[in-house]
N, C-alpha and C. Protein backbone atom coordinates (compact mmCIF):
# COMPACT_ATOMS: atom_id res chain seq x y z
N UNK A 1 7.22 7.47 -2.87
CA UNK A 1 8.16 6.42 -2.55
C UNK A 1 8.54 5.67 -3.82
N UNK A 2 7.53 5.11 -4.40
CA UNK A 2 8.15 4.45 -5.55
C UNK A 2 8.73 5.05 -6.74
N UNK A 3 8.48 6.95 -6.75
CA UNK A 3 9.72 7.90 -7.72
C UNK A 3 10.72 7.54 -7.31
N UNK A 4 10.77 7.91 -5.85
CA UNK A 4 11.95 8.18 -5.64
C UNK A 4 12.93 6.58 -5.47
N UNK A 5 12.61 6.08 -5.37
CA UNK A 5 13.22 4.54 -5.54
C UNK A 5 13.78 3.94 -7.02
N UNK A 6 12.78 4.84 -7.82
CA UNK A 6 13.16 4.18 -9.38
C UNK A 6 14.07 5.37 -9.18
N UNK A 7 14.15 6.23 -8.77
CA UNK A 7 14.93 7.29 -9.58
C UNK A 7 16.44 7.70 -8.85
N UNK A 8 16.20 7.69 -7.50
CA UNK A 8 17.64 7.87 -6.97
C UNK A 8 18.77 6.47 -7.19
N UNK A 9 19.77 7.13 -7.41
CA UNK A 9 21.39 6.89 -8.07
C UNK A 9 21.57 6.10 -7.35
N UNK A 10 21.54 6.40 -5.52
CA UNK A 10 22.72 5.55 -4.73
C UNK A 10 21.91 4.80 -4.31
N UNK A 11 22.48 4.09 -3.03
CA UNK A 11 21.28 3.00 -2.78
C UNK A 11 20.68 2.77 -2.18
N UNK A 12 19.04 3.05 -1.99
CA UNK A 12 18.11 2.85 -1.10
C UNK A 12 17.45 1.63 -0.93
N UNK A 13 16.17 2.00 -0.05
CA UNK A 13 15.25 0.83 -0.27
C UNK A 13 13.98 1.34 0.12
N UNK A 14 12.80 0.96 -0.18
CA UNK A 14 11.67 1.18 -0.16
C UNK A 14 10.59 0.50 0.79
N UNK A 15 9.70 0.36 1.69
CA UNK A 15 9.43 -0.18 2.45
C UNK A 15 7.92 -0.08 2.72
N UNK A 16 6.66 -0.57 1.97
CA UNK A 16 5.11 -0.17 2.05
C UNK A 16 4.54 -1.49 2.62
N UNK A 17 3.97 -0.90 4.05
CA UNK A 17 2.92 -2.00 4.68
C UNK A 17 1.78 -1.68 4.55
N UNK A 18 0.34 -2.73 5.35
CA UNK A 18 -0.93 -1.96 5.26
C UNK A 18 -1.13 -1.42 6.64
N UNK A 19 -0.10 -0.77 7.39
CA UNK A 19 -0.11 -0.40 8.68
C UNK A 19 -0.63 1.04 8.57
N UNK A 20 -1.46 1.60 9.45
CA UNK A 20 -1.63 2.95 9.35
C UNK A 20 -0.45 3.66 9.92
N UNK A 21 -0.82 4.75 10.08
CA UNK A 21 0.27 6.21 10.06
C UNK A 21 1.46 6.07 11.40
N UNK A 22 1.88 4.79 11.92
CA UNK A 22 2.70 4.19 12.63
C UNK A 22 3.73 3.57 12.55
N UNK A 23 4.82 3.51 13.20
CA UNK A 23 5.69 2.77 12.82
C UNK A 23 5.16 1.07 12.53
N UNK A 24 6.13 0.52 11.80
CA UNK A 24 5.75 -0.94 11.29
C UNK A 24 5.25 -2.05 12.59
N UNK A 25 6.19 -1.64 13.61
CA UNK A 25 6.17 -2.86 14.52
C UNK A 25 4.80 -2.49 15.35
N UNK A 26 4.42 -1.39 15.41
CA UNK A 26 3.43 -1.07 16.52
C UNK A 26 2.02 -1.01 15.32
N UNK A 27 2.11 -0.67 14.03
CA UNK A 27 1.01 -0.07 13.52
C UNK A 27 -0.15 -1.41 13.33
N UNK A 28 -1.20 -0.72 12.91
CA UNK A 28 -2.21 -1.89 12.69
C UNK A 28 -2.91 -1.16 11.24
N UNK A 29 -3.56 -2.02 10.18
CA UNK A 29 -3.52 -3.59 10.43
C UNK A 29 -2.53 -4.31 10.24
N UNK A 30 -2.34 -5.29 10.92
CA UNK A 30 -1.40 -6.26 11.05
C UNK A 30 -1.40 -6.68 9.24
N UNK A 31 0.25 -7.66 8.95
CA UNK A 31 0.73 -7.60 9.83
C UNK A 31 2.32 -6.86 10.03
N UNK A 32 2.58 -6.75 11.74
CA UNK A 32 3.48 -6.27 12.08
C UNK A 32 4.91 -6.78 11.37
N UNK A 33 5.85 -6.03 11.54
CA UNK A 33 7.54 -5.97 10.72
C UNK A 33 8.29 -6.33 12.23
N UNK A 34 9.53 -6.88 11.77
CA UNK A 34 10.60 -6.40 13.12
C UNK A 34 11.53 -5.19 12.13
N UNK A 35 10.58 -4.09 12.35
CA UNK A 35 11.25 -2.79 11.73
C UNK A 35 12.36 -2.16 12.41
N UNK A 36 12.33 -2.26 13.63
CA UNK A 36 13.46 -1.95 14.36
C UNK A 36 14.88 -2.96 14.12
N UNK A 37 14.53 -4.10 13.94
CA UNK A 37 15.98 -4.81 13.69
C UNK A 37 16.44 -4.67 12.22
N UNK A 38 15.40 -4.05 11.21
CA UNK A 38 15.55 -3.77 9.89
C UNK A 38 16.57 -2.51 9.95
N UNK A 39 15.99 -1.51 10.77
CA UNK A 39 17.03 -0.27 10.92
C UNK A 39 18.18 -0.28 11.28
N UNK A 40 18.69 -1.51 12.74
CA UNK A 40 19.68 -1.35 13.02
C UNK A 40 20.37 -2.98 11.39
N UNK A 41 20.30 -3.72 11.02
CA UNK A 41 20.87 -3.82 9.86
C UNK A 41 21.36 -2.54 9.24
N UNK A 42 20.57 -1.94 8.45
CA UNK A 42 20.70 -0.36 7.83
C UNK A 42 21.74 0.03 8.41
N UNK A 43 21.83 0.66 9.63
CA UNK A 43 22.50 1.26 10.56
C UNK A 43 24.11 0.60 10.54
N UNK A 44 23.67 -0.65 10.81
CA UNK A 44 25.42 -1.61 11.10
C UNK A 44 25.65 -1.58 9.19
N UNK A 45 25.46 -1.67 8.53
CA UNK A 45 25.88 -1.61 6.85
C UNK A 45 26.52 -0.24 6.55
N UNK A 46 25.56 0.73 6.77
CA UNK A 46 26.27 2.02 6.24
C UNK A 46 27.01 2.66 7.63
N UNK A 47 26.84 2.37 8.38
CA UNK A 47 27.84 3.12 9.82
C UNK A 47 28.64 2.37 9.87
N UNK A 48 28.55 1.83 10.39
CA UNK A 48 29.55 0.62 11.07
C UNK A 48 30.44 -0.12 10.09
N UNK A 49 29.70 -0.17 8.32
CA UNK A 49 30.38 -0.87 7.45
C UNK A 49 30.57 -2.23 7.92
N UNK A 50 29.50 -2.81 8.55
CA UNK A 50 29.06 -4.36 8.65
C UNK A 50 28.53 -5.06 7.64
N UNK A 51 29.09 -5.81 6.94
CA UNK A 51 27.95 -6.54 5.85
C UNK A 51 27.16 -7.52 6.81
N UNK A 52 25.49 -6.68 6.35
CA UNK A 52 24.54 -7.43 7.15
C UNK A 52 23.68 -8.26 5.77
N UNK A 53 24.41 -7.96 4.58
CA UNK A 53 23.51 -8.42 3.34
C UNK A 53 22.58 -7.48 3.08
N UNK A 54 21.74 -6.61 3.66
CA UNK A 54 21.18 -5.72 3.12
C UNK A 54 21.21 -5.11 1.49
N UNK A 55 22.87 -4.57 0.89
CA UNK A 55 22.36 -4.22 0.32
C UNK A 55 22.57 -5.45 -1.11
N UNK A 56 22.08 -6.49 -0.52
CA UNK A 56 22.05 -7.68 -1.64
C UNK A 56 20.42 -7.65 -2.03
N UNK A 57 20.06 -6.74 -0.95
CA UNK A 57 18.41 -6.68 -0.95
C UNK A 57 17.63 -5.95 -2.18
N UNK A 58 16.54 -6.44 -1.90
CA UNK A 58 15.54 -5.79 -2.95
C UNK A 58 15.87 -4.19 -3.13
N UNK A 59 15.47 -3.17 -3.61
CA UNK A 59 15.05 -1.97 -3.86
C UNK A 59 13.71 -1.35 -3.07
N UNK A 60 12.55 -2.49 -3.07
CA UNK A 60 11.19 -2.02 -2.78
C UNK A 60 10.78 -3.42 -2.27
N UNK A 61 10.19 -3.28 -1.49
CA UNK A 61 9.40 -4.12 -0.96
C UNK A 61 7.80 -3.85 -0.41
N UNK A 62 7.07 -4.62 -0.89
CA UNK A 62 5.36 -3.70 -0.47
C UNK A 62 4.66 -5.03 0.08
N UNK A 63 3.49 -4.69 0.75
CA UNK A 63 2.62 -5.40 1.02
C UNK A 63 1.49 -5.48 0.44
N UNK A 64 1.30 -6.50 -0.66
CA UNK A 64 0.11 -6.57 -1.58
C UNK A 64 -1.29 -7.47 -0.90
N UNK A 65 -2.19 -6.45 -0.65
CA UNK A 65 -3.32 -7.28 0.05
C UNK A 65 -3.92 -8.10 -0.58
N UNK A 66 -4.65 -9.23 -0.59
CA UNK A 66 -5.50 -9.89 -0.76
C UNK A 66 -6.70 -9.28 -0.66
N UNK A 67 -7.78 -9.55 -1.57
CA UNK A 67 -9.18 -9.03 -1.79
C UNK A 67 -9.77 -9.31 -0.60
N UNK A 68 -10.59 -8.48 0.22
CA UNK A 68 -11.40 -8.84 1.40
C UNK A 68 -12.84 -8.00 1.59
N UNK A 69 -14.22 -8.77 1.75
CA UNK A 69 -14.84 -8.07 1.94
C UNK A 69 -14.91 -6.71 2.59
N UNK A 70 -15.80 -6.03 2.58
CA UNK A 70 -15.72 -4.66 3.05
C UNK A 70 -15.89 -5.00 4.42
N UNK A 71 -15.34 -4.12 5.31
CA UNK A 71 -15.68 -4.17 6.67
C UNK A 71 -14.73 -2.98 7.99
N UNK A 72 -15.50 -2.67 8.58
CA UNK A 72 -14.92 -1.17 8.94
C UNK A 72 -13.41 -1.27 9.82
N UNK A 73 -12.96 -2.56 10.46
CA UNK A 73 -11.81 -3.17 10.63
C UNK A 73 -11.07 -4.62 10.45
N UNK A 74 -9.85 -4.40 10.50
CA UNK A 74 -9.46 -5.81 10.07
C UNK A 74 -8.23 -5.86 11.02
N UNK A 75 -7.66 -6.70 11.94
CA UNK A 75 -6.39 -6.94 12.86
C UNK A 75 -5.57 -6.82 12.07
N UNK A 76 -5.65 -7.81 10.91
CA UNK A 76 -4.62 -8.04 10.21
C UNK A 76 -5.34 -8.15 8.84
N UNK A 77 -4.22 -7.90 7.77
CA UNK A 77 -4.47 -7.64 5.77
C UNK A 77 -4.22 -9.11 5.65
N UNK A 78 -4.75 -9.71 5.31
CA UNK A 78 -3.90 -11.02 4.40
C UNK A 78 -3.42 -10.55 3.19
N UNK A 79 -2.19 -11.49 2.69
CA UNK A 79 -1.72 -11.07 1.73
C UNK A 79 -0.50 -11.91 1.41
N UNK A 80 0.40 -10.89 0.70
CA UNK A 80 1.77 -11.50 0.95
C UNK A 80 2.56 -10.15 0.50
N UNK A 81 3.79 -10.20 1.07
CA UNK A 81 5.05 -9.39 0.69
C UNK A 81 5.44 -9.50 -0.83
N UNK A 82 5.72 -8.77 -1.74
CA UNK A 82 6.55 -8.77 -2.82
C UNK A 82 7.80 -8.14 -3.23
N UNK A 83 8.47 -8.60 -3.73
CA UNK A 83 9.74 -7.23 -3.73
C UNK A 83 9.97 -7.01 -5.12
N UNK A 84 10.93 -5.64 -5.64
CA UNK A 84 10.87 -4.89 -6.48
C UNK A 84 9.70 -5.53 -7.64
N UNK A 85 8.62 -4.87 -7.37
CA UNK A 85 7.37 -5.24 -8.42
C UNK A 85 8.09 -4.67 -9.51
N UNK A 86 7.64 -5.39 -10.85
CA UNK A 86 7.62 -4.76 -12.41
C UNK A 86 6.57 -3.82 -12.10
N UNK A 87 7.05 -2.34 -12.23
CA UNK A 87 5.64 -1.39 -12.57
C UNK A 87 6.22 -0.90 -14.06
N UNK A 88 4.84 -0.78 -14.52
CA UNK A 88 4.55 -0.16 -15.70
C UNK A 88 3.55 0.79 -15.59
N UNK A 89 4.24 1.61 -16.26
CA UNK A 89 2.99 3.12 -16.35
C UNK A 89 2.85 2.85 -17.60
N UNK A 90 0.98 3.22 -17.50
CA UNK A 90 0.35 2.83 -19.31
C UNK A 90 -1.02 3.98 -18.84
N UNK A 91 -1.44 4.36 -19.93
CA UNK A 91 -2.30 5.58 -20.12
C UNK A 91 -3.68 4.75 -20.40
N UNK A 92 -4.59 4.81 -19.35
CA UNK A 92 -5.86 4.04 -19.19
C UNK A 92 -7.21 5.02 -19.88
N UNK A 93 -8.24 4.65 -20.96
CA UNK A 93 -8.96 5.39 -21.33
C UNK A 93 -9.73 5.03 -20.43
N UNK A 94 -10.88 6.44 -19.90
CA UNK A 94 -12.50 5.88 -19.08
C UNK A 94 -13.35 5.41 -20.40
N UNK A 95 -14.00 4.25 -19.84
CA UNK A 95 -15.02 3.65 -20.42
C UNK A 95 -16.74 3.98 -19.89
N UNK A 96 -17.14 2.85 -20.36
CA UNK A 96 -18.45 3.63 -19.30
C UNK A 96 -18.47 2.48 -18.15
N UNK A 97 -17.90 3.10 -16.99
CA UNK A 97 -17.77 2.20 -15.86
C UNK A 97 -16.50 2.03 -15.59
N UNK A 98 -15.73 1.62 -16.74
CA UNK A 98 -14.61 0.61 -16.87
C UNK A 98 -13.34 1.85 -17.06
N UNK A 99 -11.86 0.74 -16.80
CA UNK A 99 -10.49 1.76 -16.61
C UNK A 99 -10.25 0.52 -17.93
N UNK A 100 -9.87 0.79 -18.93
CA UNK A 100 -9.38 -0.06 -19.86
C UNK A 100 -8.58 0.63 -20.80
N UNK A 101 -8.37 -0.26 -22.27
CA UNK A 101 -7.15 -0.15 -23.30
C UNK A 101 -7.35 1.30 -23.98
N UNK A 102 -6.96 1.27 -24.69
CA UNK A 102 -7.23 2.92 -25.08
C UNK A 102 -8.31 2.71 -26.07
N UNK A 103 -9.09 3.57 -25.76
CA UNK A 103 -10.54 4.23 -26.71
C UNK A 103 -10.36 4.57 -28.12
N UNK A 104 -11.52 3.73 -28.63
CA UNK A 104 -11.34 4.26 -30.42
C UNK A 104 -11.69 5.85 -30.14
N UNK A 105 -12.60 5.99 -29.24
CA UNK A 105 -12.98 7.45 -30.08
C UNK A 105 -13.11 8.42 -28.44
N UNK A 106 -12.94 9.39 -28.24
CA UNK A 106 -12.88 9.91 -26.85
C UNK A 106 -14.36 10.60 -26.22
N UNK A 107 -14.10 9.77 -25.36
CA UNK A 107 -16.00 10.02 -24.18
C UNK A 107 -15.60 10.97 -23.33
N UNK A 108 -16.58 11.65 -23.18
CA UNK A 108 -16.80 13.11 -22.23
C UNK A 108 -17.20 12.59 -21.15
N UNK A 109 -17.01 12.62 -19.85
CA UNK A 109 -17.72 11.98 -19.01
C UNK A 109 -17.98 13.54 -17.81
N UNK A 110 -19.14 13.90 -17.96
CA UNK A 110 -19.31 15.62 -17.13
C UNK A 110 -20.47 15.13 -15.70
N UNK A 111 -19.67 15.47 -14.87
CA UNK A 111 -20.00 14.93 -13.23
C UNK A 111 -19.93 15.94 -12.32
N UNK A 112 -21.23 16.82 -11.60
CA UNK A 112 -21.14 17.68 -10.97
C UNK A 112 -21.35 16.82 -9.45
N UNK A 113 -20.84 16.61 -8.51
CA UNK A 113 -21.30 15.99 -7.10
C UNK A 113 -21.31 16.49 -6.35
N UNK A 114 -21.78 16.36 -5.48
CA UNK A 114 -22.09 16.92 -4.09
C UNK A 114 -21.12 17.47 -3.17
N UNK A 115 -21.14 18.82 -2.49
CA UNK A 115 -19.69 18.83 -1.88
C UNK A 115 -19.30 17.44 -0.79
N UNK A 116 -20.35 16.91 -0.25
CA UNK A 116 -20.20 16.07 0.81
C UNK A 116 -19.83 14.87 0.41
N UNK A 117 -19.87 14.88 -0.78
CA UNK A 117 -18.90 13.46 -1.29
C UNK A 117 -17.27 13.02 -0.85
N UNK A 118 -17.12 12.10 0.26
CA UNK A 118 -16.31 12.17 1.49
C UNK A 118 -16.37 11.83 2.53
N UNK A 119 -17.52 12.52 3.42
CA UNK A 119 -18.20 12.36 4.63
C UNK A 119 -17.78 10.82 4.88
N UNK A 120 -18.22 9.89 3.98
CA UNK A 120 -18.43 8.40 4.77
C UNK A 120 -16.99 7.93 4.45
N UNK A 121 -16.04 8.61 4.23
CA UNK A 121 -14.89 7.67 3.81
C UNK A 121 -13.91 7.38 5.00
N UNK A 122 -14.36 8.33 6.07
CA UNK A 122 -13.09 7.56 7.11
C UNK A 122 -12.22 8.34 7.57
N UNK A 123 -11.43 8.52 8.07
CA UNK A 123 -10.21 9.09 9.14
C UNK A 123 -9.35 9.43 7.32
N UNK A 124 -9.16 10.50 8.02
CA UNK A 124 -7.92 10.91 6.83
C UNK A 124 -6.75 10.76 7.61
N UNK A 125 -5.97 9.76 7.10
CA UNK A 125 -4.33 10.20 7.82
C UNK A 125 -4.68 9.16 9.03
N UNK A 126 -5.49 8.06 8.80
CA UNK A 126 -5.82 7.23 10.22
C UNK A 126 -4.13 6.05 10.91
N UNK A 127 -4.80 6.22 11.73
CA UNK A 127 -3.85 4.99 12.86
C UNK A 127 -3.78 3.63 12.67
N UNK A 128 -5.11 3.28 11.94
CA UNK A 128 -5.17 1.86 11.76
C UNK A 128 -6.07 1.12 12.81
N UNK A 129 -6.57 2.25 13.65
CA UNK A 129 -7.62 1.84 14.77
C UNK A 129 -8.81 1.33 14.48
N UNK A 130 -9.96 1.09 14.94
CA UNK A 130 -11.06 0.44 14.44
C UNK A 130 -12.08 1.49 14.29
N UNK A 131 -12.34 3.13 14.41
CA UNK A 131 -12.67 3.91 14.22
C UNK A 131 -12.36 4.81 12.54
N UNK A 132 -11.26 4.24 12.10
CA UNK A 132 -10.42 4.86 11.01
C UNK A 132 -10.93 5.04 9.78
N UNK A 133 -11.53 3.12 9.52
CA UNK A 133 -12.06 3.31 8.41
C UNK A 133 -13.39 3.13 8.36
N UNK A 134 -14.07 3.22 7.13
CA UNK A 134 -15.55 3.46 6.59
C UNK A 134 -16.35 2.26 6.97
N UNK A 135 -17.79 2.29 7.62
CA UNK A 135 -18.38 1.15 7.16
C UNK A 135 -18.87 1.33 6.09
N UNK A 136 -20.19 1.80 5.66
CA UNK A 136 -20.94 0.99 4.54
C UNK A 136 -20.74 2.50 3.89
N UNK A 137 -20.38 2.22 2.32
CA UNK A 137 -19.77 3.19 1.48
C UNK A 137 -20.74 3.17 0.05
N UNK A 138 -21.87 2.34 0.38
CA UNK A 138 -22.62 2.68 -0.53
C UNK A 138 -23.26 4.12 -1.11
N UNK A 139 -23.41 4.91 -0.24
CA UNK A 139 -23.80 6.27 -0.17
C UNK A 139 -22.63 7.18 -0.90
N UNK A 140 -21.16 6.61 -0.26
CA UNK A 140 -20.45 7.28 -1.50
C UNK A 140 -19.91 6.79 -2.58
N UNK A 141 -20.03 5.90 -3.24
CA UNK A 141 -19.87 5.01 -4.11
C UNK A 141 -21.33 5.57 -5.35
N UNK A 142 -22.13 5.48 -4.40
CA UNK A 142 -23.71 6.92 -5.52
C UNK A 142 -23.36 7.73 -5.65
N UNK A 143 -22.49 8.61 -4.82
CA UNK A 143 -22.32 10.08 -4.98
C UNK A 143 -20.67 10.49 -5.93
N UNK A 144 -20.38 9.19 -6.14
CA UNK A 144 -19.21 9.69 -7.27
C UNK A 144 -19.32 8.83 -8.07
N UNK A 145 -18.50 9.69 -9.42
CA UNK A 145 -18.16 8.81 -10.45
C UNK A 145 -17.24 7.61 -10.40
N UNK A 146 -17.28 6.28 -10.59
CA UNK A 146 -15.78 5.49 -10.00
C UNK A 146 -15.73 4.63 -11.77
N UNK A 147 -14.56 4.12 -11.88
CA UNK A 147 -14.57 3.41 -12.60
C UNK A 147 -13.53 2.09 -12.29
N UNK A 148 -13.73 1.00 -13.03
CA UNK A 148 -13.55 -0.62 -12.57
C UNK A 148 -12.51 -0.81 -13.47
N UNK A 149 -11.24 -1.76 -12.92
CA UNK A 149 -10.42 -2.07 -14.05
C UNK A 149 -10.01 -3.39 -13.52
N UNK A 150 -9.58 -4.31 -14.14
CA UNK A 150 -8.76 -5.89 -14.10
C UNK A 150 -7.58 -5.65 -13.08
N UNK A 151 -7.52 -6.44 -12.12
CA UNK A 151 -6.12 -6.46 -11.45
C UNK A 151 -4.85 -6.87 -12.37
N UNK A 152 -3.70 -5.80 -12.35
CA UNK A 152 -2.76 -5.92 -12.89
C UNK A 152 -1.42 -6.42 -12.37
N UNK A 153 -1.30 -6.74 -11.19
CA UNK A 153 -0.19 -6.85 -10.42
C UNK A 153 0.59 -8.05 -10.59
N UNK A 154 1.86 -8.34 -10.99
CA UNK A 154 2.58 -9.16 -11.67
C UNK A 154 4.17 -9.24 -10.84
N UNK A 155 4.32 -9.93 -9.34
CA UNK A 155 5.44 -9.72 -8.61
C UNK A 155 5.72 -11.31 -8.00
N UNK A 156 7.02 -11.08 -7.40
CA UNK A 156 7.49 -12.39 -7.04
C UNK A 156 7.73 -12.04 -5.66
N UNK A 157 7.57 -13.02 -4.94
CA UNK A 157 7.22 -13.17 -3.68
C UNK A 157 8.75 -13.13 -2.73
N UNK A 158 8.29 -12.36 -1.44
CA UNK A 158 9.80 -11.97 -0.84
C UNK A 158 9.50 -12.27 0.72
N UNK A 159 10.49 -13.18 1.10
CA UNK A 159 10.08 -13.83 2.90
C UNK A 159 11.20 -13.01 3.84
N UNK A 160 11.97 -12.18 3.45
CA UNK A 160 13.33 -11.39 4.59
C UNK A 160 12.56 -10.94 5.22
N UNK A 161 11.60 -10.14 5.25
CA UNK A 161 11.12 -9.26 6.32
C UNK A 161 11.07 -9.69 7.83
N UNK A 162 11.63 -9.66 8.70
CA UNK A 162 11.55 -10.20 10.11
C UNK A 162 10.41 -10.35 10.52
N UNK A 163 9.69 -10.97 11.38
CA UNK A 163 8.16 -11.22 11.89
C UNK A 163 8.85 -10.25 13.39
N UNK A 164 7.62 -9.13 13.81
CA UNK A 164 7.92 -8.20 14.61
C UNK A 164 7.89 -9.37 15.74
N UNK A 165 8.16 -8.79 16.91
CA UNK A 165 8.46 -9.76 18.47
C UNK A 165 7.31 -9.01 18.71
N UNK A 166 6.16 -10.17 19.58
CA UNK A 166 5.34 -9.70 20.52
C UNK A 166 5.44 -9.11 21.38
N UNK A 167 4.69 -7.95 21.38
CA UNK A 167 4.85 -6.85 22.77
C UNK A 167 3.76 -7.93 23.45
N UNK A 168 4.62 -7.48 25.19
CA UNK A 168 3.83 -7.70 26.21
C UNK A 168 3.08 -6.89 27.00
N UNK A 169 1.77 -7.76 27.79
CA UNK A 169 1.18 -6.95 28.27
C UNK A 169 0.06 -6.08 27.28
N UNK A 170 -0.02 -6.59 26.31
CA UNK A 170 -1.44 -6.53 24.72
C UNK A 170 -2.02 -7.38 24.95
């Protein structure tokens, strides 16, 4: 999503929640979009040739979570929306532990693991249900190599997104 956003000509838009493999308005974790009134905008702009303002809109829009303890579900991400983030691609050396600036001198880092390194991680391709993801990941967190880096994220904050309408009868 975000190639193809930097890279196509005409004009799109980009659209990342922390919803699992569902549409926006129904998926979990919260929270929910009014994704359906987002489409028909879309829809009345390029069909209909309605200016709905759309394409005064961002490029990308994502949902940047807030840090939260570990825990095997969550209703809803806290966070906030951002739109077209500054990304920068930069070439990270491994340290020992660490994702950092580039290395005076280059470390070998040789890691044979277990095939079962995996097992505890969770639903591949999950729904967002309370079955989906991992509880306690200590076991694979031993069984691989990981390395730690500084949060880099540097965006300005974006409120268009519609708040989805409560379904009834939930």
């Amino acid at each position: 999503m975000l190639r193809f956003v930097e890279r196509h000509r005409g004009f799109c838009q980009g659209l990342i929640g922390p919803w699992g493999h569902r549409y926006p308005q129904d998926g979990a974790p919260g929270p929910a979009i009014g994704f359906l009134q987002e489409a028909v905008r879309w829809w009345d702009q390029w069909l209909k040739g309605i200016d709905t303002g759309i394409a005064n809109g961002p490029r990308l829009r994502l949902w940047l979570q807030d840090a939260v303890p570990p825990r095997v579900a969550y209703p809803v991400r806290t966070g906030r929306w951002i739109a077209d983030p500054e990304i920068e691609r930069r070439q990270l050396a491994l340290g020992d532990g660490t994702l950092g600036g580039p290395a005076a001198e280059e470390v070998v880092h040789d890691w044979h693991s277990a095939q079962t390194v995996g097992v505890d991680a969770g639903i591949w391709c999950g729904w967002g249900g309370p079955t989906d993801f991992p509880g306690d990941q200590r076991g694979e967190d031993g069984r691989s190599l990981t390395f730690t880096a500084a949060p880099t994220v540097r965006a300005r904050r974006d409120r268009r997104l519609p708040v989805a309408p409560r379904a009834r009868g939930r």
